[in-house]
PDB file of N, CA and C in Angstrom:
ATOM      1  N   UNK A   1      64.227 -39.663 -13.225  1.00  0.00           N
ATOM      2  CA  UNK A   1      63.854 -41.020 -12.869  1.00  0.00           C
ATOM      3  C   UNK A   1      63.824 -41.189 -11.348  1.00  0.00           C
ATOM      4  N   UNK A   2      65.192 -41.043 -10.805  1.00  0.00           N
ATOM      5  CA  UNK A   2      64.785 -41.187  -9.272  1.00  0.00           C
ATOM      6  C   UNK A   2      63.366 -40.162  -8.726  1.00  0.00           C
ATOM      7  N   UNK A   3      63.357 -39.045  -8.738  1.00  0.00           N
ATOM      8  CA  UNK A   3      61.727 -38.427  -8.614  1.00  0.00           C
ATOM      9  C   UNK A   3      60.930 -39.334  -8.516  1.00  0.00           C
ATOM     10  N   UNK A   4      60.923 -39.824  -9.551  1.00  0.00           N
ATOM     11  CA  UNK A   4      59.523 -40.471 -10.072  1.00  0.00           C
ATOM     12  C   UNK A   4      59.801 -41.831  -8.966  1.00  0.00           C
ATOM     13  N   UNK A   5      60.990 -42.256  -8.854  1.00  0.00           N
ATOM     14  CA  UNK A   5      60.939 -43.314  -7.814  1.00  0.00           C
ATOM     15  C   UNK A   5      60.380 -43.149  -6.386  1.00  0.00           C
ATOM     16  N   UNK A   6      61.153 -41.921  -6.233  1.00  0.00           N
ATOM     17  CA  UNK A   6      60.781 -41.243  -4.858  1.00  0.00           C
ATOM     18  C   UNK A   6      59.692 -41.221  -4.470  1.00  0.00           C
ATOM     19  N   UNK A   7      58.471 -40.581  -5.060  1.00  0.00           N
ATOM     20  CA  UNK A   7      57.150 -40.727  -5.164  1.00  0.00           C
ATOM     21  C   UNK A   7      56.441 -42.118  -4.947  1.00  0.00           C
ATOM     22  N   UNK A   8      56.930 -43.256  -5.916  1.00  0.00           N
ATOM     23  CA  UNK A   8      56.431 -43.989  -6.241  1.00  0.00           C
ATOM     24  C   UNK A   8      56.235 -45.003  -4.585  1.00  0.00           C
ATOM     25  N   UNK A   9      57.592 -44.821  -4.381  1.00  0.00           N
ATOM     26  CA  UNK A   9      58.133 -45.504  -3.074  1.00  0.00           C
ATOM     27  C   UNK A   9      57.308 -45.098  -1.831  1.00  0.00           C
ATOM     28  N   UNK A  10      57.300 -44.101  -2.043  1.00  0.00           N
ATOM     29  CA  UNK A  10      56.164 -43.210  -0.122  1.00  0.00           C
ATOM     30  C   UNK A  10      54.844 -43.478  -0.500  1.00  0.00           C
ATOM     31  N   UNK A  11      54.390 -43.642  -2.098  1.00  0.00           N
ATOM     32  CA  UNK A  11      52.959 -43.856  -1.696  1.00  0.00           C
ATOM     33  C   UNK A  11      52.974 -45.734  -1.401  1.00  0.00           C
ATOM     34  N   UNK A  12      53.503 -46.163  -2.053  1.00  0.00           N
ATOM     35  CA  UNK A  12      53.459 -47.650  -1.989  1.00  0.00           C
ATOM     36  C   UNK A  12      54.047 -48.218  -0.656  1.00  0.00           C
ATOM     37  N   UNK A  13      54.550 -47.410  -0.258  1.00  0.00           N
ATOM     38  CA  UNK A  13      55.134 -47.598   1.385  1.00  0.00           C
ATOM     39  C   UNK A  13      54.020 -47.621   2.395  1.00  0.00           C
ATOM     40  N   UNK A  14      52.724 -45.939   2.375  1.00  0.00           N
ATOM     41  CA  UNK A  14      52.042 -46.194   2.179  1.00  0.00           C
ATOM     42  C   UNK A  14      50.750 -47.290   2.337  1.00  0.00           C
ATOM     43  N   UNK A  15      50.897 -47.307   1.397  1.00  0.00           N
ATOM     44  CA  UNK A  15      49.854 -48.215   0.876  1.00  0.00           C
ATOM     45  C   UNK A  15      50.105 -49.709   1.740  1.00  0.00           C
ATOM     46  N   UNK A  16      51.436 -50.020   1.616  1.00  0.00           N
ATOM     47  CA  UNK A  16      51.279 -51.422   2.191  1.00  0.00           C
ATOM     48  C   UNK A  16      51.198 -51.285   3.867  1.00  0.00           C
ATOM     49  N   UNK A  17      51.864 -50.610   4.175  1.00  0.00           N
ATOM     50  CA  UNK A  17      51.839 -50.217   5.794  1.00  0.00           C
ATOM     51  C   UNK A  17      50.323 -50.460   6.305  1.00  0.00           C
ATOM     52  N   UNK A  18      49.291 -49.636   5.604  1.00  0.00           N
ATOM     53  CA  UNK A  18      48.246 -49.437   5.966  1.00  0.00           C
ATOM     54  C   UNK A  18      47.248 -51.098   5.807  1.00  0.00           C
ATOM     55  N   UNK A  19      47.441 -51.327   4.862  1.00  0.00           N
ATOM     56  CA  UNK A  19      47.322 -53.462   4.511  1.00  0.00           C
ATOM     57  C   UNK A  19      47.680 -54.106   5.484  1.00  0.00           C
ATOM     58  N   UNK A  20      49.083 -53.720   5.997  1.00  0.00           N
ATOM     59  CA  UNK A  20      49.780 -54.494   6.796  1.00  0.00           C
ATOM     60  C   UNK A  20      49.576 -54.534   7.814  1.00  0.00           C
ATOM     61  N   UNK A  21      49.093 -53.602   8.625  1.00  0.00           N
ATOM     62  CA  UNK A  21      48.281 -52.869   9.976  1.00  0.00           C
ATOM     63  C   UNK A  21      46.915 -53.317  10.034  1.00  0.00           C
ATOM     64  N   UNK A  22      46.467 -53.303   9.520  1.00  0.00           N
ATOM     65  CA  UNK A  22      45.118 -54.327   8.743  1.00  0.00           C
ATOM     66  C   UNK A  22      45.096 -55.532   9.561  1.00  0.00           C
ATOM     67  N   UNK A  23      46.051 -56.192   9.519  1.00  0.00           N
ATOM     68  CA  UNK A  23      46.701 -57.546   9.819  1.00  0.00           C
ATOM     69  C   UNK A  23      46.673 -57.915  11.138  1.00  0.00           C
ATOM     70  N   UNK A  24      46.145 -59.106  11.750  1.00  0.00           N
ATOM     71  CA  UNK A  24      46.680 -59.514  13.179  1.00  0.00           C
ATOM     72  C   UNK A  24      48.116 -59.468  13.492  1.00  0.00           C
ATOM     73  N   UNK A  25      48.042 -59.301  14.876  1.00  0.00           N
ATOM     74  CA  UNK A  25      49.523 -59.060  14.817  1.00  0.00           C
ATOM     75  C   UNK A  25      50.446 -59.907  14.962  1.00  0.00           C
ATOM     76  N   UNK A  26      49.768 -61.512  14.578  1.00  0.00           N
ATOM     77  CA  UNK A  26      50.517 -62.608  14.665  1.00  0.00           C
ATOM     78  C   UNK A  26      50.485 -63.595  13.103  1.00  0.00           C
ATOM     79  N   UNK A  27      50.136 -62.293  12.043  1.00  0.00           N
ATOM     80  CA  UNK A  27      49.846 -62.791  10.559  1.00  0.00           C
ATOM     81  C   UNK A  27      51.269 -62.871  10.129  1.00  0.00           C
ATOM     82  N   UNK A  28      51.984 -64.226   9.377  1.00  0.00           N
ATOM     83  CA  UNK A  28      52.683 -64.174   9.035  1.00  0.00           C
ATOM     84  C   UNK A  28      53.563 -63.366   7.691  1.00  0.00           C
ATOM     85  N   UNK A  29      52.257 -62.541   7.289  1.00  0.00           N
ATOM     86  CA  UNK A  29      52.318 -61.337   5.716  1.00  0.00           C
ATOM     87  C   UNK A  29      53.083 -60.192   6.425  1.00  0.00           C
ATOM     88  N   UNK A  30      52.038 -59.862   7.865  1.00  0.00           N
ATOM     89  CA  UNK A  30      52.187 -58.603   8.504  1.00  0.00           C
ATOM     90  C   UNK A  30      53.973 -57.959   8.777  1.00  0.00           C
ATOM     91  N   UNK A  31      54.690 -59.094   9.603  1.00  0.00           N
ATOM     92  CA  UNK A  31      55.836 -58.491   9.877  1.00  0.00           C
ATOM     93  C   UNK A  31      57.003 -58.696   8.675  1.00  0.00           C
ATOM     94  N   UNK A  32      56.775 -59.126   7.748  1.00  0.00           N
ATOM     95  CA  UNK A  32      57.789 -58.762   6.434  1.00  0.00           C
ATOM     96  C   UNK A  32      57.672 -57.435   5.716  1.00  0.00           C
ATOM     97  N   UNK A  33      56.483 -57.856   5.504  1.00  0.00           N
ATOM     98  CA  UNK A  33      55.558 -56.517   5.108  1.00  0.00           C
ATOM     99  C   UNK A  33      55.773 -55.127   5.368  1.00  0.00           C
ATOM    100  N   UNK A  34      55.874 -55.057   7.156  1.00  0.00           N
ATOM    101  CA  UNK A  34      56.208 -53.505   7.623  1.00  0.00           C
ATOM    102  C   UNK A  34      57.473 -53.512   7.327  1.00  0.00           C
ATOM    103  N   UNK A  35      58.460 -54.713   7.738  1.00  0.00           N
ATOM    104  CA  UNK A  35      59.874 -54.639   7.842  1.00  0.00           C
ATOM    105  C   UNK A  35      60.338 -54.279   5.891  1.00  0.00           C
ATOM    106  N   UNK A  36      59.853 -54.394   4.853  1.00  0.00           N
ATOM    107  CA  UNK A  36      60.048 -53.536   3.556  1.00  0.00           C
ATOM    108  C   UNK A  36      59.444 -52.231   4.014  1.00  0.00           C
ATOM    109  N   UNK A  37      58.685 -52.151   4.642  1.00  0.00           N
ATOM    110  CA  UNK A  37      58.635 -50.671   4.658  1.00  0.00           C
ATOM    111  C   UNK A  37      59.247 -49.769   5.578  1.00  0.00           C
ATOM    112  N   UNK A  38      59.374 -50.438   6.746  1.00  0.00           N
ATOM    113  CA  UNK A  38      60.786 -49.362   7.477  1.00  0.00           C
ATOM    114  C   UNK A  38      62.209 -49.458   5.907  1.00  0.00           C
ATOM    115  N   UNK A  39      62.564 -50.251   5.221  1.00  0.00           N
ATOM    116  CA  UNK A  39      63.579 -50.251   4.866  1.00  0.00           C
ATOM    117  C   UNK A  39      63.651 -49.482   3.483  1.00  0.00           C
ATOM    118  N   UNK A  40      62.284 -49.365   2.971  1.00  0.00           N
ATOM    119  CA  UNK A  40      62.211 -48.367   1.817  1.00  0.00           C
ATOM    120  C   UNK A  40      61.914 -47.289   2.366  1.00  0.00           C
ATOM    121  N   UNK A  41      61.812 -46.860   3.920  1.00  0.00           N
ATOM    122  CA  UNK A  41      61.225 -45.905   4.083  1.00  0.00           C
ATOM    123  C   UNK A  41      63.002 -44.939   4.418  1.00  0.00           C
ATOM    124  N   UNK A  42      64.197 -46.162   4.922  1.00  0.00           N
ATOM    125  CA  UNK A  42      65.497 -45.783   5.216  1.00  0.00           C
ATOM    126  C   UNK A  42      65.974 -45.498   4.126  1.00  0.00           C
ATOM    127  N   UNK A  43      65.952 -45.985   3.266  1.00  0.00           N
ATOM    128  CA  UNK A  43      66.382 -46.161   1.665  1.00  0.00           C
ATOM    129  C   UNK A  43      66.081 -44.446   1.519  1.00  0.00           C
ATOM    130  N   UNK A  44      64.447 -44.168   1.639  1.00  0.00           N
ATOM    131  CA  UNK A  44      64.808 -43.188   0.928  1.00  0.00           C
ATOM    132  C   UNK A  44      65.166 -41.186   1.848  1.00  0.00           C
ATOM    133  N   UNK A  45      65.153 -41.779   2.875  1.00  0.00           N
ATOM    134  CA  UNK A  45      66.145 -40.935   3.684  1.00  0.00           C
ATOM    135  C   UNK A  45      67.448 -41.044   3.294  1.00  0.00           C
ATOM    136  N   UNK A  46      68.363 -42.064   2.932  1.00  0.00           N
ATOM    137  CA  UNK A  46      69.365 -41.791   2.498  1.00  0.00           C
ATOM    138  C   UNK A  46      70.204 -40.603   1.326  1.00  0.00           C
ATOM    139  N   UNK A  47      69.012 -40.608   0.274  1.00  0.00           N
ATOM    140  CA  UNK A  47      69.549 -40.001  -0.428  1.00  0.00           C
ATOM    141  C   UNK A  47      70.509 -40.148  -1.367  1.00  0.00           C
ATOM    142  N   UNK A  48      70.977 -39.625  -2.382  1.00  0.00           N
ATOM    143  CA  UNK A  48      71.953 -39.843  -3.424  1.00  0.00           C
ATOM    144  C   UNK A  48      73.515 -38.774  -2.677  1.00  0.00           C
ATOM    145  N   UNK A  49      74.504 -39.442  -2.901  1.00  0.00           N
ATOM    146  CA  UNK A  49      75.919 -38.641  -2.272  1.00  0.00           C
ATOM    147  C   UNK A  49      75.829 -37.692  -3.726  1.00  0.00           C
ATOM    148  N   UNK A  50      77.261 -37.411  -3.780  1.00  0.00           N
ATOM    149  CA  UNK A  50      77.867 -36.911  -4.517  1.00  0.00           C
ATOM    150  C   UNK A  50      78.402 -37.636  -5.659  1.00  0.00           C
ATOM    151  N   UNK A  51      78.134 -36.923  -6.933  1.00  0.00           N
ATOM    152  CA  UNK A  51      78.592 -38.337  -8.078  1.00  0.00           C
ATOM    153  C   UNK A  51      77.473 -38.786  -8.718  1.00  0.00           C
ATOM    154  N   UNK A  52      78.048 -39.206 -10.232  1.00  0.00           N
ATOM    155  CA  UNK A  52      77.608 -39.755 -10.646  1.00  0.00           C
ATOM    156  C   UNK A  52      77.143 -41.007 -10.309  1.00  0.00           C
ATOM    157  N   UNK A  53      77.829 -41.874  -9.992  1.00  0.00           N
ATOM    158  CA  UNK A  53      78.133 -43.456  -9.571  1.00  0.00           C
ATOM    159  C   UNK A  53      77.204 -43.374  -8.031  1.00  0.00           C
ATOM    160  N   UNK A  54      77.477 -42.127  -7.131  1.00  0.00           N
ATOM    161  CA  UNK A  54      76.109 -42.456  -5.775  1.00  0.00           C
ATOM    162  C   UNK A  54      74.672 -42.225  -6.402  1.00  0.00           C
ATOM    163  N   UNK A  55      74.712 -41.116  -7.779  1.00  0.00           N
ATOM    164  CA  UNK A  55      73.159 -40.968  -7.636  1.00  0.00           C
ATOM    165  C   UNK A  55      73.035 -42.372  -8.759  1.00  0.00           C
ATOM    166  N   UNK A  56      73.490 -42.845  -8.934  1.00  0.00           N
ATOM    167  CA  UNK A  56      72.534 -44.532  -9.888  1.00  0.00           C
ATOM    168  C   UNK A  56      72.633 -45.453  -8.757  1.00  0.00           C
ATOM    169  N   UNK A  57      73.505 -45.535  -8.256  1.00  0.00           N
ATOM    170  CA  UNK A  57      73.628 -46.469  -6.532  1.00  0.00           C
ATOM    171  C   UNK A  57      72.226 -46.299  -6.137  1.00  0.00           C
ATOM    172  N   UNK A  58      72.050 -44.812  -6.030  1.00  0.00           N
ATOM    173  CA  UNK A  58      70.723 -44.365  -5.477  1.00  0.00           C
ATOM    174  C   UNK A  58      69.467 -44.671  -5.973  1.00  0.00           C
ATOM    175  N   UNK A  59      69.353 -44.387  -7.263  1.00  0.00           N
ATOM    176  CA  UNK A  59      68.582 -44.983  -7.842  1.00  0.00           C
ATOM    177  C   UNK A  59      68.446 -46.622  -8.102  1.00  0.00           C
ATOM    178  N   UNK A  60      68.700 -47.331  -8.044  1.00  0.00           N
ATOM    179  CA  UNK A  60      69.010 -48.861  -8.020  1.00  0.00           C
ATOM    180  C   UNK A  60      68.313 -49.131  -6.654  1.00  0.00           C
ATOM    181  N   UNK A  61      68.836 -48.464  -5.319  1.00  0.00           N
ATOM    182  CA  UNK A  61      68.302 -49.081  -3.928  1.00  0.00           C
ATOM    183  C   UNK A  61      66.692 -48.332  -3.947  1.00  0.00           C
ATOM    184  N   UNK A  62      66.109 -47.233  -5.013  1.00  0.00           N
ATOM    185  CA  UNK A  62      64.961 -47.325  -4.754  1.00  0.00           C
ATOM    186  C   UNK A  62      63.947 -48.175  -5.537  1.00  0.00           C
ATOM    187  N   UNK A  63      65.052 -48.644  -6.786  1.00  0.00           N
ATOM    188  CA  UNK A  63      64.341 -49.640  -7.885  1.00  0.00           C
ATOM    189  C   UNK A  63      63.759 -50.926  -6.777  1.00  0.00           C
ATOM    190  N   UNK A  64      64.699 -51.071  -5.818  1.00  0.00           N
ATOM    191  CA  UNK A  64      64.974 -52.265  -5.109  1.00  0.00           C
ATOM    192  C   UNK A  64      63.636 -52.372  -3.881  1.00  0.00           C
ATOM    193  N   UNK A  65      63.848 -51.415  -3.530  1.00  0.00           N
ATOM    194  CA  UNK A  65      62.560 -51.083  -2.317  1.00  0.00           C
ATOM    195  C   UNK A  65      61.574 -50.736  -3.210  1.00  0.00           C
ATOM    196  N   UNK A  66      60.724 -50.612  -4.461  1.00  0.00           N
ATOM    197  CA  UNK A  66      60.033 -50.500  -4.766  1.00  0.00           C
ATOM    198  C   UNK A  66      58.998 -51.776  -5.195  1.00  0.00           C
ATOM    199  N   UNK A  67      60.466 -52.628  -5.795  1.00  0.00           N
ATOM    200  CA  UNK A  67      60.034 -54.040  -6.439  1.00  0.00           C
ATOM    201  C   UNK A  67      59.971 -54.773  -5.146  1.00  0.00           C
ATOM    202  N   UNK A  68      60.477 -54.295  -3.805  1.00  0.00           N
ATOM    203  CA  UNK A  68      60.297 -55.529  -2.669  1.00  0.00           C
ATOM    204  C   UNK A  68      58.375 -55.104  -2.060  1.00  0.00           C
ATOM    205  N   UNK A  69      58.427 -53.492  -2.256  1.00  0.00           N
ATOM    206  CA  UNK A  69      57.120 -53.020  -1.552  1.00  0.00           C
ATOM    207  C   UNK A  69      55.818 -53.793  -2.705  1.00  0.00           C
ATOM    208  N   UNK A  70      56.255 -53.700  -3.985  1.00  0.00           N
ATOM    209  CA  UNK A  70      55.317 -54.169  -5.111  1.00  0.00           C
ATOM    210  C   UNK A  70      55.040 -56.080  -4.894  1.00  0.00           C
ATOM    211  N   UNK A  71      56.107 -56.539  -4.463  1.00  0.00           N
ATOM    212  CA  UNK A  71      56.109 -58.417  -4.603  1.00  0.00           C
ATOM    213  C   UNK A  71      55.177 -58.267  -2.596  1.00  0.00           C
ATOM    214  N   UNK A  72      55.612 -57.299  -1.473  1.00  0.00           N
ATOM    215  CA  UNK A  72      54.668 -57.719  -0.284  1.00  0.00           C
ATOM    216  C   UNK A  72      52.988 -56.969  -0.895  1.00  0.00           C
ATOM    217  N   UNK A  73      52.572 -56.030  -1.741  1.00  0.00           N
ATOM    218  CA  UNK A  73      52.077 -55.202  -1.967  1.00  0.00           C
ATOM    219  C   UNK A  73      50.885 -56.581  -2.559  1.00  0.00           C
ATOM    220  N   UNK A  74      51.375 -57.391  -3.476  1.00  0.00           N
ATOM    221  CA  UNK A  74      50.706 -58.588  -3.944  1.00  0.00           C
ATOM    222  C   UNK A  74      50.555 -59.684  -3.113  1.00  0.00           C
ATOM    223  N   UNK A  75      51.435 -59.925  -1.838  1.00  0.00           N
ATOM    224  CA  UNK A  75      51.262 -61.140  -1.450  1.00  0.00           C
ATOM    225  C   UNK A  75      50.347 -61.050  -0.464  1.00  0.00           C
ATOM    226  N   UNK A  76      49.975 -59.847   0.488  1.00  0.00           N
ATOM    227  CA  UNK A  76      49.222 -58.897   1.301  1.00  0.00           C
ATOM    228  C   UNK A  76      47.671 -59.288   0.405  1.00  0.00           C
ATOM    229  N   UNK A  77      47.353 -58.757  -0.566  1.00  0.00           N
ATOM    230  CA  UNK A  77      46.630 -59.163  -1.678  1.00  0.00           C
ATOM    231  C   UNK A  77      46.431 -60.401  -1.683  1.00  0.00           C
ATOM    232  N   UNK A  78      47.459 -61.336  -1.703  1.00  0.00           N
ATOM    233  CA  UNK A  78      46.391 -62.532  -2.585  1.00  0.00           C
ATOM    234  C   UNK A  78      46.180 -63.159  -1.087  1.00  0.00           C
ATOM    235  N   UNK A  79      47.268 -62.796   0.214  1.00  0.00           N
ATOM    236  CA  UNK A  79      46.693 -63.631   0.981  1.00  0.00           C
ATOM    237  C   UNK A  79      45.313 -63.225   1.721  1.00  0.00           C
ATOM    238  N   UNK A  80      44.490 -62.372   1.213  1.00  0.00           N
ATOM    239  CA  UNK A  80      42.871 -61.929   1.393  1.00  0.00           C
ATOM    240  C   UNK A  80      42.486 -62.788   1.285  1.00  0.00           C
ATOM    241  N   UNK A  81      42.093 -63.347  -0.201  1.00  0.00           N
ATOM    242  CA  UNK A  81      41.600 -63.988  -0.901  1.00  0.00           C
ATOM    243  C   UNK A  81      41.268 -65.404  -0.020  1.00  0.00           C
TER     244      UNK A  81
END
């Protein structure tokens, strides 16, 4: 599961960075936007410790940076429109 997070996280990191850069640099989407992605991008430099209990910790903070990159990933999106 974390794998599959891992992945999921750098392309969607990614993905919004490049949206977000897109952006004037006085768009109010733009600087939340990068700022989830420096922090999923720390998240997943961290890594899982030792243990049971660090690698679900671990997994949880990439559930977390994934669902924050997915909610700017949409708002980036609708504010096109």
């Amino acid at each position: 599961m974390t794998a599959r997070l891992r992945v999921f996280v750098q392309e969607r990191a990614y993905d919004v960075e490049v949206a977000a850069r897109a952006r004037a640099v006085g768009d109010p989407v733009r600087g939340p936007a990068l700022a989830a992605v420096r922090e999923a991008r720390y998240r997943l430099g961290l890594g899982p410790g030792d243990g049971y209990a660090s690698a679900i910790t671990f997994a949880r903070s990439l559930g977390r940076a994934a669902e924050d990159l997915l909610h700017h990933e949409r708002r980036l999106r609708r504010e096109e429109a």
